[in-house]
C-alpha atoms as a PDB file:
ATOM      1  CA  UNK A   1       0.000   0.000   0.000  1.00  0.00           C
ATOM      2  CA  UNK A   2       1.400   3.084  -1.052  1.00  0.00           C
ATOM      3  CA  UNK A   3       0.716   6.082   1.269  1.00  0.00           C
ATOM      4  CA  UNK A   4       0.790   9.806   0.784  1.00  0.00           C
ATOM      5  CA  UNK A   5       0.447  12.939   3.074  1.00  0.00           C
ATOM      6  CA  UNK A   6      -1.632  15.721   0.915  1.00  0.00           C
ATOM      7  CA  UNK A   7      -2.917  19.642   2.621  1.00  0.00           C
ATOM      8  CA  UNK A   8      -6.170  20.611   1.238  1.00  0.00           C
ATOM      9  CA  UNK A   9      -5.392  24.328  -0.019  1.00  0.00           C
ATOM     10  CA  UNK A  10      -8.083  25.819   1.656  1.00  0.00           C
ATOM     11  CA  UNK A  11      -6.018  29.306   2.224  1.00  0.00           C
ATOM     12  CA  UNK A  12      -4.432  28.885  -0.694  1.00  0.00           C
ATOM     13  CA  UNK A  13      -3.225  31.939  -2.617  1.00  0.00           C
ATOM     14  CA  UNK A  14       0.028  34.049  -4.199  1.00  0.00           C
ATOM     15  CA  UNK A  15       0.824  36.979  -2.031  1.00  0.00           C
ATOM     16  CA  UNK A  16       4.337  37.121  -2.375  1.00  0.00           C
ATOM     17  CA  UNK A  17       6.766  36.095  -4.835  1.00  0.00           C
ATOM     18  CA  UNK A  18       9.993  33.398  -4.021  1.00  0.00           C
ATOM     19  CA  UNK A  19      10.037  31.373  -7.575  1.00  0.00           C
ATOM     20  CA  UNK A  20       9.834  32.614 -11.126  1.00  0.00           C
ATOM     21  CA  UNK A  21       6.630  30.729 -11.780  1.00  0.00           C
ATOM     22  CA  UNK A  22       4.797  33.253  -8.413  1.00  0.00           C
ATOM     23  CA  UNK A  23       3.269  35.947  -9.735  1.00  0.00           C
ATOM     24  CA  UNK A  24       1.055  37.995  -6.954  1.00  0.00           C
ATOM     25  CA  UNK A  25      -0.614  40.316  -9.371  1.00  0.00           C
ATOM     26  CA  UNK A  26      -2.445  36.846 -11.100  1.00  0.00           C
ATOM     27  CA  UNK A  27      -5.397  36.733  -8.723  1.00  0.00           C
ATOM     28  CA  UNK A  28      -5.288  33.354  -7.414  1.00  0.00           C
ATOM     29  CA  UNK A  29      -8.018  31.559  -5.750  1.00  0.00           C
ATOM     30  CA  UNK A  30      -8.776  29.252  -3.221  1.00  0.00           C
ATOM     31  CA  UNK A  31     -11.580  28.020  -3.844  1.00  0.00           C
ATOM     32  CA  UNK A  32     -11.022  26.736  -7.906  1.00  0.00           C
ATOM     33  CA  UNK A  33      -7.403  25.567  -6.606  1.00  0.00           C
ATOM     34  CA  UNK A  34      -9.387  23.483  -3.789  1.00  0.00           C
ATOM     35  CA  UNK A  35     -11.184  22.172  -6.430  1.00  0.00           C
ATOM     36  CA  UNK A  36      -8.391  21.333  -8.604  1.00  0.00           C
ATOM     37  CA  UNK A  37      -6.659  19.556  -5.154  1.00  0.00           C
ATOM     38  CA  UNK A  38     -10.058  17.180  -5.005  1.00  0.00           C
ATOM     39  CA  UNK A  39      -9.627  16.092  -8.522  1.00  0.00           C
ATOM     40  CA  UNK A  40      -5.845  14.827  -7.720  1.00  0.00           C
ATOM     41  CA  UNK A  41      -7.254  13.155  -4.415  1.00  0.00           C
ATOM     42  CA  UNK A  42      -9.788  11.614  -6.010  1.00  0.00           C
ATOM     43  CA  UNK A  43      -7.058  10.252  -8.735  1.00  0.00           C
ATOM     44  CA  UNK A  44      -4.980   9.096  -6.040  1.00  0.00           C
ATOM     45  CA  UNK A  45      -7.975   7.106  -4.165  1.00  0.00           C
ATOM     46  CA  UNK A  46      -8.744   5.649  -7.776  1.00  0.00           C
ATOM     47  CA  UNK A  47      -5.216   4.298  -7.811  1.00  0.00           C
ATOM     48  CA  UNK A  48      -5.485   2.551  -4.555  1.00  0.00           C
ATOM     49  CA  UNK A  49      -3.711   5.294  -2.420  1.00  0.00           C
ATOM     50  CA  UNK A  50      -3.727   5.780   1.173  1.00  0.00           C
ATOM     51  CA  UNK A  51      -3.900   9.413   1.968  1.00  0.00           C
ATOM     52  CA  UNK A  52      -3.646  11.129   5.044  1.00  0.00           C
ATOM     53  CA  UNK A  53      -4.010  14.699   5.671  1.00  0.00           C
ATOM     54  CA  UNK A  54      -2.595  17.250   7.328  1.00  0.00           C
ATOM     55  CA  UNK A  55      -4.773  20.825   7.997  1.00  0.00           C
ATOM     56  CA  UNK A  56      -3.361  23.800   6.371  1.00  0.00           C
ATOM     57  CA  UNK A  57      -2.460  27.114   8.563  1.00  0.00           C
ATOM     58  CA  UNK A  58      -4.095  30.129   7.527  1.00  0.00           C
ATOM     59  CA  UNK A  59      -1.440  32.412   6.288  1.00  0.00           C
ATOM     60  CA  UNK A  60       1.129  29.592   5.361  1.00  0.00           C
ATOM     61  CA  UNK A  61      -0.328  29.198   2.003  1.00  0.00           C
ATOM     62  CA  UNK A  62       2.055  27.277   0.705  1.00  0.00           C
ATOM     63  CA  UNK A  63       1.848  24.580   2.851  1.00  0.00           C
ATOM     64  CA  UNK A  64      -0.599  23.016   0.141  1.00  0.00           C
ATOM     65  CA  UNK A  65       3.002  21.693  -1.314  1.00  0.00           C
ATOM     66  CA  UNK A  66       3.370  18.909   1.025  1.00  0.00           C
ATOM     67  CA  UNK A  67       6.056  17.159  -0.851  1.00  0.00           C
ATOM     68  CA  UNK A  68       8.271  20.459   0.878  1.00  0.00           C
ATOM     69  CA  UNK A  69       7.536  19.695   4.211  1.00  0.00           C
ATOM     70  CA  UNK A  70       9.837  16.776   5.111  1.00  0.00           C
ATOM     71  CA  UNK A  71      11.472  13.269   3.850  1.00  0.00           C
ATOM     72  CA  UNK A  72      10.378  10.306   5.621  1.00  0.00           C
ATOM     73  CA  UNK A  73      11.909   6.827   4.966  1.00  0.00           C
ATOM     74  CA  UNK A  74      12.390   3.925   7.782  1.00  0.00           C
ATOM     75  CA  UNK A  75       9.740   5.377  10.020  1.00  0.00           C
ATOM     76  CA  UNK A  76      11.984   8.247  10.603  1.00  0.00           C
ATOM     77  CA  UNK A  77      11.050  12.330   9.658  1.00  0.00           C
ATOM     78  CA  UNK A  78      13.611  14.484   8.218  1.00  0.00           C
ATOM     79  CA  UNK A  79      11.968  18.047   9.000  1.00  0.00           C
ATOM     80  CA  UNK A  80      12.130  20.724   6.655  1.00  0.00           C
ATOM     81  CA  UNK A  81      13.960  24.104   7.220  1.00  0.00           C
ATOM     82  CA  UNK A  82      12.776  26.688   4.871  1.00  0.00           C
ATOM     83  CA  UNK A  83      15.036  28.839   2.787  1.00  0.00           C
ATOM     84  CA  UNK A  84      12.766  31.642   2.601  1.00  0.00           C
ATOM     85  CA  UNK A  85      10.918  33.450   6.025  1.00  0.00           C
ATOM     86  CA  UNK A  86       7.649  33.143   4.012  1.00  0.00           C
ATOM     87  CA  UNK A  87       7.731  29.564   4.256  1.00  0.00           C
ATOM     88  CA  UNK A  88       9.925  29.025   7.812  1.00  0.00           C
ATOM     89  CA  UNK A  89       6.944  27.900   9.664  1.00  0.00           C
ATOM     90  CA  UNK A  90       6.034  25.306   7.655  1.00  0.00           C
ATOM     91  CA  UNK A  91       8.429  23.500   9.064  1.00  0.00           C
ATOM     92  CA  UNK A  92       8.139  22.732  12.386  1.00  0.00           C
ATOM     93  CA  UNK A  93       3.549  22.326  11.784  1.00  0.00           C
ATOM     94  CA  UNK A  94       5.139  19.249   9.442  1.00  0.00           C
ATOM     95  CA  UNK A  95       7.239  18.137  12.372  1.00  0.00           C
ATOM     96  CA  UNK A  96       4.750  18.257  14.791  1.00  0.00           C
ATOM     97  CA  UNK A  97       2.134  16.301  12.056  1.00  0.00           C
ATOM     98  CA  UNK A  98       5.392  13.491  11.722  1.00  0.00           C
ATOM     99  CA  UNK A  99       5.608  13.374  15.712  1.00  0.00           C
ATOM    100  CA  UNK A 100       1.783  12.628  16.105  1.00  0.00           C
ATOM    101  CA  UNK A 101       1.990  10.120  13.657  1.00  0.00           C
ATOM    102  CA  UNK A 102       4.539   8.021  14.716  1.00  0.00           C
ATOM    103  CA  UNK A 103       7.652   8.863  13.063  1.00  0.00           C
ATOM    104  CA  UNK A 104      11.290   9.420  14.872  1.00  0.00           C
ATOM    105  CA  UNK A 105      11.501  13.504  13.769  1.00  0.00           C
ATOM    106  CA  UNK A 106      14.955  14.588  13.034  1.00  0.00           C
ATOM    107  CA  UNK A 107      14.806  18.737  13.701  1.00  0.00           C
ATOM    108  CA  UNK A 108      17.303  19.796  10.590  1.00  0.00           C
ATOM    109  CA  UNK A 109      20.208  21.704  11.148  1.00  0.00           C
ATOM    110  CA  UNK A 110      20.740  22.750   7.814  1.00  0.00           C
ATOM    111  CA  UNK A 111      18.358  24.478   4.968  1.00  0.00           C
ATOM    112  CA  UNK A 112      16.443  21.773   2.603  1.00  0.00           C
ATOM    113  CA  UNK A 113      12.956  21.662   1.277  1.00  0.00           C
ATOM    114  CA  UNK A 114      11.947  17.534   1.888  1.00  0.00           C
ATOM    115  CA  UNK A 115      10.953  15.479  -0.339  1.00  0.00           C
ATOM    116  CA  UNK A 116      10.993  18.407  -3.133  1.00  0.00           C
ATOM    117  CA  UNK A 117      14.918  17.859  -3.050  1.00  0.00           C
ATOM    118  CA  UNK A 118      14.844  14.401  -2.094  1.00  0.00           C
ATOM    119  CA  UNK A 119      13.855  11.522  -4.180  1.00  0.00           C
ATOM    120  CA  UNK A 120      14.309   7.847  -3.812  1.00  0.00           C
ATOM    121  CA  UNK A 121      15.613   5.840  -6.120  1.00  0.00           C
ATOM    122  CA  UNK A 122      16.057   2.303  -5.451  1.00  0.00           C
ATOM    123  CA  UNK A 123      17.801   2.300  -2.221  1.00  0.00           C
ATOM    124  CA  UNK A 124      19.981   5.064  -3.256  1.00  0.00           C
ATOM    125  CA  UNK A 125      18.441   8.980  -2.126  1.00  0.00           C
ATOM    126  CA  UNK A 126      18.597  11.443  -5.334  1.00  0.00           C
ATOM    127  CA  UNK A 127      19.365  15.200  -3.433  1.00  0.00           C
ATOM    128  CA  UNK A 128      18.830  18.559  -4.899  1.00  0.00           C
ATOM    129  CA  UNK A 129      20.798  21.770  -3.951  1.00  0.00           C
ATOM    130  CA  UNK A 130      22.242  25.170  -5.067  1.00  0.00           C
ATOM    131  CA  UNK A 131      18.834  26.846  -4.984  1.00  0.00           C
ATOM    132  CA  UNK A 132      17.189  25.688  -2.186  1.00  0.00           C
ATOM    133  CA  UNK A 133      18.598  23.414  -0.229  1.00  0.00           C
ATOM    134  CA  UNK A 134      21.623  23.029   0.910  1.00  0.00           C
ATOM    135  CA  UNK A 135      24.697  20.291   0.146  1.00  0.00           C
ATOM    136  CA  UNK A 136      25.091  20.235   3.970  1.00  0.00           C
ATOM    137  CA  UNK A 137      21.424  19.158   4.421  1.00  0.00           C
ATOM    138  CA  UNK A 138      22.744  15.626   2.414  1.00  0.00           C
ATOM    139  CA  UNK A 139      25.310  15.042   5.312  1.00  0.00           C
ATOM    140  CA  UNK A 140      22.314  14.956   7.632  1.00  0.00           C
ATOM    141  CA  UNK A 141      20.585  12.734   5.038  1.00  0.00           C
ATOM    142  CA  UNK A 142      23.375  10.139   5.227  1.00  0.00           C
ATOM    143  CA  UNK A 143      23.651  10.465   9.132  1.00  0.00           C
ATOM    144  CA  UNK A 144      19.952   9.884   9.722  1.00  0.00           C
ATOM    145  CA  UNK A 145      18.881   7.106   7.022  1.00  0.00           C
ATOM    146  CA  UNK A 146      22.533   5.343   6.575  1.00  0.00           C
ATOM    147  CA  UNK A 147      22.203   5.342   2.601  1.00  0.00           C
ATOM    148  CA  UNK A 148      23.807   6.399   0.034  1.00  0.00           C
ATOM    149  CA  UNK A 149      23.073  10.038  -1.544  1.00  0.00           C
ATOM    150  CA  UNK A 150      23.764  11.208  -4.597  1.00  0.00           C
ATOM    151  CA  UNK A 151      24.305  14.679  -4.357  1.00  0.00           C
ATOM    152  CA  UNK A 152      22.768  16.795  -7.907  1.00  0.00           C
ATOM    153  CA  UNK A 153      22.908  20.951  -8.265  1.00  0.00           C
ATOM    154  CA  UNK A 154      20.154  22.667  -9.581  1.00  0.00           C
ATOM    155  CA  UNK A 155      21.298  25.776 -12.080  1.00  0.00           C
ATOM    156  CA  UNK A 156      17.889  27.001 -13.708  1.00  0.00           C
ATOM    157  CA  UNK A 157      15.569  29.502 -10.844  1.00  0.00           C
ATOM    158  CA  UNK A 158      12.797  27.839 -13.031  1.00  0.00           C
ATOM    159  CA  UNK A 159      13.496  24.659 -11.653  1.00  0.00           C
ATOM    160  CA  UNK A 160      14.376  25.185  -8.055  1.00  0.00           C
ATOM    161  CA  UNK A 161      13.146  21.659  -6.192  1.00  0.00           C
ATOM    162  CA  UNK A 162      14.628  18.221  -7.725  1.00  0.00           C
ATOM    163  CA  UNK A 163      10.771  17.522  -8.561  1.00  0.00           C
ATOM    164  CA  UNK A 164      10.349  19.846 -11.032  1.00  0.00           C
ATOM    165  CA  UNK A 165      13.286  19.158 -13.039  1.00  0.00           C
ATOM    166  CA  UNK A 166      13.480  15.289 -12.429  1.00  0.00           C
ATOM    167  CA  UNK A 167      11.187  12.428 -11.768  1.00  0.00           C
ATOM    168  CA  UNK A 168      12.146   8.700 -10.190  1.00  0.00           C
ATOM    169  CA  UNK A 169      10.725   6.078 -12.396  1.00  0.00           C
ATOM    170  CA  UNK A 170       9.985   2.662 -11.094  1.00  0.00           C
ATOM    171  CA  UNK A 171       7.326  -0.247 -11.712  1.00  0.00           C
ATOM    172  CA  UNK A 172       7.334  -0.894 -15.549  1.00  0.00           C
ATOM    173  CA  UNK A 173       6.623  -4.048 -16.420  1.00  0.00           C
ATOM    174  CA  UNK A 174       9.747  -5.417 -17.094  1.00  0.00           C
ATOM    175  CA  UNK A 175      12.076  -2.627 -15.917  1.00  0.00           C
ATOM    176  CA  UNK A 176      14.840  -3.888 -14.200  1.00  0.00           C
ATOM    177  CA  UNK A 177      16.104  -1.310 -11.357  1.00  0.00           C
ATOM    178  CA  UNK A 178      14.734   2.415 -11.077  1.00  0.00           C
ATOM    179  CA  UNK A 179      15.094   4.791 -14.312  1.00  0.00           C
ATOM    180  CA  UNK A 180      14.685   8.628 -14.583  1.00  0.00           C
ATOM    181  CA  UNK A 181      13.456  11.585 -16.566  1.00  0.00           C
ATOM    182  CA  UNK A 182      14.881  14.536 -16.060  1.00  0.00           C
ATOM    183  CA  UNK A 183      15.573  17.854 -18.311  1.00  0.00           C
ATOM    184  CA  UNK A 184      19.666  18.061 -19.094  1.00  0.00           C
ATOM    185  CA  UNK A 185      19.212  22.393 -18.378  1.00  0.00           C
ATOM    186  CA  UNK A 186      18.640  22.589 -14.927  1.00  0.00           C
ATOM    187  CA  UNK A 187      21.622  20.277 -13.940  1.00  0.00           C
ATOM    188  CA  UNK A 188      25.343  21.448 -13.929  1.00  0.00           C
ATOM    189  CA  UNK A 189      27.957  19.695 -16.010  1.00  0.00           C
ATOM    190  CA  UNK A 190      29.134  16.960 -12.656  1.00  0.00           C
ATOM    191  CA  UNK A 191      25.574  16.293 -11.886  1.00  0.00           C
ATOM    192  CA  UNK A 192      24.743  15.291 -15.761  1.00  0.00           C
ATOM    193  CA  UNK A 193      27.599  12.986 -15.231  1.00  0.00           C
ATOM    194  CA  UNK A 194      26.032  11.831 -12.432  1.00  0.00           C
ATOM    195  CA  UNK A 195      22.861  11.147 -13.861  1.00  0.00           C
ATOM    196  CA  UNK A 196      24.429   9.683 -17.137  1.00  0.00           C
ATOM    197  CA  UNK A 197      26.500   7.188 -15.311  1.00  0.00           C
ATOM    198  CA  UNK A 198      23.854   6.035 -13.037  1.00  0.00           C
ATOM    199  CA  UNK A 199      20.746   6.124 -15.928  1.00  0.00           C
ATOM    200  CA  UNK A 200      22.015   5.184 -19.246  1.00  0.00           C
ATOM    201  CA  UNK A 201      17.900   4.525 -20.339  1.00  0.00           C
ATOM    202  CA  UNK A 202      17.128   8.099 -19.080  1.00  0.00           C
ATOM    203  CA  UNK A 203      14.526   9.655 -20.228  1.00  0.00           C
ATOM    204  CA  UNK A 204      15.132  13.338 -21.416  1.00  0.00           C
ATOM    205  CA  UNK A 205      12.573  15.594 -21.094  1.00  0.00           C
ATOM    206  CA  UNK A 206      11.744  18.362 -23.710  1.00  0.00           C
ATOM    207  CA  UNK A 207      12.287  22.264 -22.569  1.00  0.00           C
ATOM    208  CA  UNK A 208       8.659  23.004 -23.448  1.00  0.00           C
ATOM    209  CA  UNK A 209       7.103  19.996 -21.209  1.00  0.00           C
ATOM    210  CA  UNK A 210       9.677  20.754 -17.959  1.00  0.00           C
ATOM    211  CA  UNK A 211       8.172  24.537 -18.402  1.00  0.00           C
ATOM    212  CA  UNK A 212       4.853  23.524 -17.297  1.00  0.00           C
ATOM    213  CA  UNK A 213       5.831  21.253 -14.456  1.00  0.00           C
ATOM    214  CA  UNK A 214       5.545  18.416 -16.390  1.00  0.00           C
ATOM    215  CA  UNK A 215       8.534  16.096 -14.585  1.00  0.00           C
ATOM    216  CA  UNK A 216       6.670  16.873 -11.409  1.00  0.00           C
ATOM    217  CA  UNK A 217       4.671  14.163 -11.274  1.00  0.00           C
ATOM    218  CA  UNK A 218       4.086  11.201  -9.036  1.00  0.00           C
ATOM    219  CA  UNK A 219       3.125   7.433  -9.566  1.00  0.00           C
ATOM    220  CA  UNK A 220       3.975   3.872  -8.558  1.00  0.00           C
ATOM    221  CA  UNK A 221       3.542   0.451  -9.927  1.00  0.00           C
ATOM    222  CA  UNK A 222       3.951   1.718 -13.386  1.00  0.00           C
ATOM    223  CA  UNK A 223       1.271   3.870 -12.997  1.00  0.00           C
ATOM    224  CA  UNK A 224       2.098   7.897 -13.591  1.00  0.00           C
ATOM    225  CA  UNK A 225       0.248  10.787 -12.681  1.00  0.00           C
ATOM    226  CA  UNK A 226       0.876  13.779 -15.191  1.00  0.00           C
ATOM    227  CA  UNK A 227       0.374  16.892 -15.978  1.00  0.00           C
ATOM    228  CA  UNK A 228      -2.668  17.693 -18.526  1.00  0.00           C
ATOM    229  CA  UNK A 229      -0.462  20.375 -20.408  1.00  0.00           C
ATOM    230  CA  UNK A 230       2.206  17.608 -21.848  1.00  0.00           C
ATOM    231  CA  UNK A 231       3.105  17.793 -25.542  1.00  0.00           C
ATOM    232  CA  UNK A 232       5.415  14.446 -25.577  1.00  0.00           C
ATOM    233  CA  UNK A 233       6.529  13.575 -22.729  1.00  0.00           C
ATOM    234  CA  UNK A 234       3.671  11.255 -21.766  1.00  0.00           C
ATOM    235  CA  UNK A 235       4.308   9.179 -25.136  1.00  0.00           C
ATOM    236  CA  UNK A 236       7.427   8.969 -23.852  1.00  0.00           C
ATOM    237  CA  UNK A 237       6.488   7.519 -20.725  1.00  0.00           C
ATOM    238  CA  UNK A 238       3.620   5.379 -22.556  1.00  0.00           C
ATOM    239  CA  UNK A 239       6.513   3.793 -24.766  1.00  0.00           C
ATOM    240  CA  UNK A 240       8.301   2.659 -22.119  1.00  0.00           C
ATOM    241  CA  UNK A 241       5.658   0.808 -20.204  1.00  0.00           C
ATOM    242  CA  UNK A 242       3.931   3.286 -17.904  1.00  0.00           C
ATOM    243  CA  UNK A 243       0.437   4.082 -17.818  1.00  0.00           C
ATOM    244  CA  UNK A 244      -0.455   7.543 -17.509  1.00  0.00           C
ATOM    245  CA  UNK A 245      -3.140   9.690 -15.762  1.00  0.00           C
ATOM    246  CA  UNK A 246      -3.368  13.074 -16.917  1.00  0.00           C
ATOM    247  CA  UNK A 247      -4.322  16.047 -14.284  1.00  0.00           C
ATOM    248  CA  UNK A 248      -4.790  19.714 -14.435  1.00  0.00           C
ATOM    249  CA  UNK A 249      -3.573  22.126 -11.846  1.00  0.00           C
ATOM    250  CA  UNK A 250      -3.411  24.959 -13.196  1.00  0.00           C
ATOM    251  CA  UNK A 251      -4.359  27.279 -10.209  1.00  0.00           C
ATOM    252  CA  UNK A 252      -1.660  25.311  -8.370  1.00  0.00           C
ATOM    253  CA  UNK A 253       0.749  25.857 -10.930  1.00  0.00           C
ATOM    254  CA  UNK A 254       0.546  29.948 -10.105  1.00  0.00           C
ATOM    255  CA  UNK A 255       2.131  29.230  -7.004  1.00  0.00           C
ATOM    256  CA  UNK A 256       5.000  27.420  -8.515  1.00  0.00           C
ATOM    257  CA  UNK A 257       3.922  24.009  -7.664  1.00  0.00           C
ATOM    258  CA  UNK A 258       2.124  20.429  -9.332  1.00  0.00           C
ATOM    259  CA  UNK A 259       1.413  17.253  -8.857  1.00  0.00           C
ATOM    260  CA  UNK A 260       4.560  15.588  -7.029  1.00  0.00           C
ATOM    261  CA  UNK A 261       4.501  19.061  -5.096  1.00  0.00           C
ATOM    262  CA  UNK A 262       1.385  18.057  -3.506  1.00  0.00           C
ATOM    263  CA  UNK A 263       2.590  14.669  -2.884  1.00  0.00           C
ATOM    264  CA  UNK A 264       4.871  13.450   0.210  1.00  0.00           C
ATOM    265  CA  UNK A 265       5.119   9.846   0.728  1.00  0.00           C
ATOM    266  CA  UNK A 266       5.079   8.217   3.954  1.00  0.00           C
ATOM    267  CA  UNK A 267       7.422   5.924   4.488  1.00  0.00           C
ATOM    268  CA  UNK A 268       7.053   3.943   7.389  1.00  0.00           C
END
């Protein structure tokens, strides 16, 4: 059973500006990004999902991006320490949600941003940093969870979390050992390397599909949750044996955020 932690976006909205994709002056709303939130849920619980929520905090309302709020793995909580003050408390109301629920909660000591910089990949953790968080945050990673982490810098502001510029694929029928997608731009020329050595079957991404949040997506069992506004990455997908589920966020998207950004998986 896979399970996921999701924040309704009930005080959802764009009052400030801390990614190229926020702009205040676009008038979100609430109400049709609540909305939007129930279709995803309701996608999830059609997939067999266990979902568990946690309530948002009026003026936090970013908090709706879940995936930001921690990494959990082994029963244990890595808490999230915000690089921006807009976003600091977010932090320890996903700490406190982890310590009700029964996981060992690591306070960090360093900046990082969770599971948006932190994807797993096997039994190896793929980390994000040089935007948001922080290369120091993936010494506390290997402290904490004892496995290996392969450290990646982010170079484009567009794509400032891991989950927007690179996606963990697992569960194909046939696939033997994780695979990726990712777009080659928002990595630096050691992290391509990386990502080269480690994924030979990569998938690369197109520059007009990453733009829309499109490698921010979230599935298991060979079954892919994606973005509505794909031109070709889903037949890439498709091709190589995953099923895919097309959603639209696109009040959610104002805010700089999709699908895997409303997604944190519990790992117990």
């Amino acid at each position: 059973m896979t399970t996921i932690l999701m924040c309704r976006p009930t005080h959802f909205d764009v009052s400030y500006q801390i990614n190229p994709w926020m702009d205040p002056s676009a008038g979100a709303k609430a109400e049709i990004a609540v909305a939007e939130w129930q279709k995803l849920y309701e996608k999830y619980l059609e997939l067999g999902y266990d979902i568990e929520l946690i309530d948002q905090v009026e003026g936090l309302p970013d908090m709706v991006y879940a995936a930001n709020g921690g990494f959990t793995l082994d029963g244990k909580a890595y808490g999230a320490k915000f690089a921006f003050p807009e976003r600091v408390d977010e932090g320890p109301a996903y700490m406190d949600w982890f310590d009700a629920h029964g996981f060992e909660v690591f306070e960090p000591k360093y900046v990082n941003e969770g599971e948006g910089d932190m994807l797993m990949a096997g039994e190896t953790i793929l980390a994000g940093w040089g935007l948001r968080s922080t290369i120091e945050s993936h010494d506390e990673l290997r402290r904490i969870f004892d496995r290996e982490v392969l450290s990646l810098r982010l170079v484009d502001p567009r794509f400032y979390h891991l989950d927007t510029a690179l996606t963990v694929l697992e569960g194909a029928e046939g696939q033997d050992g994780p695979n990726v997608a990712f777009l080659r731009e928002a990595f630096d020329e050691p992290s391509l390397k990386l990502l080269d050595q480690r994924f030979p079957d990569a998938i690369h991404a197109s520059a007009a599909d990453a733009e829309v949040l499109g490698l921010n997506m979230f599935g298991t069992g060979g079954d892919l949750v994606v973005s509505d506004r794909l031109t070709d990455l889903d037949r890439q997908l498709e091709d190589a044996g995953y099923r895919t589920h097309a959603v639209g966020l696109p009040e959610l998207l104002k805010g700089g955020g999709s699908i895997k950004c409303c997604t944190l998986l519990l790992r117990r």
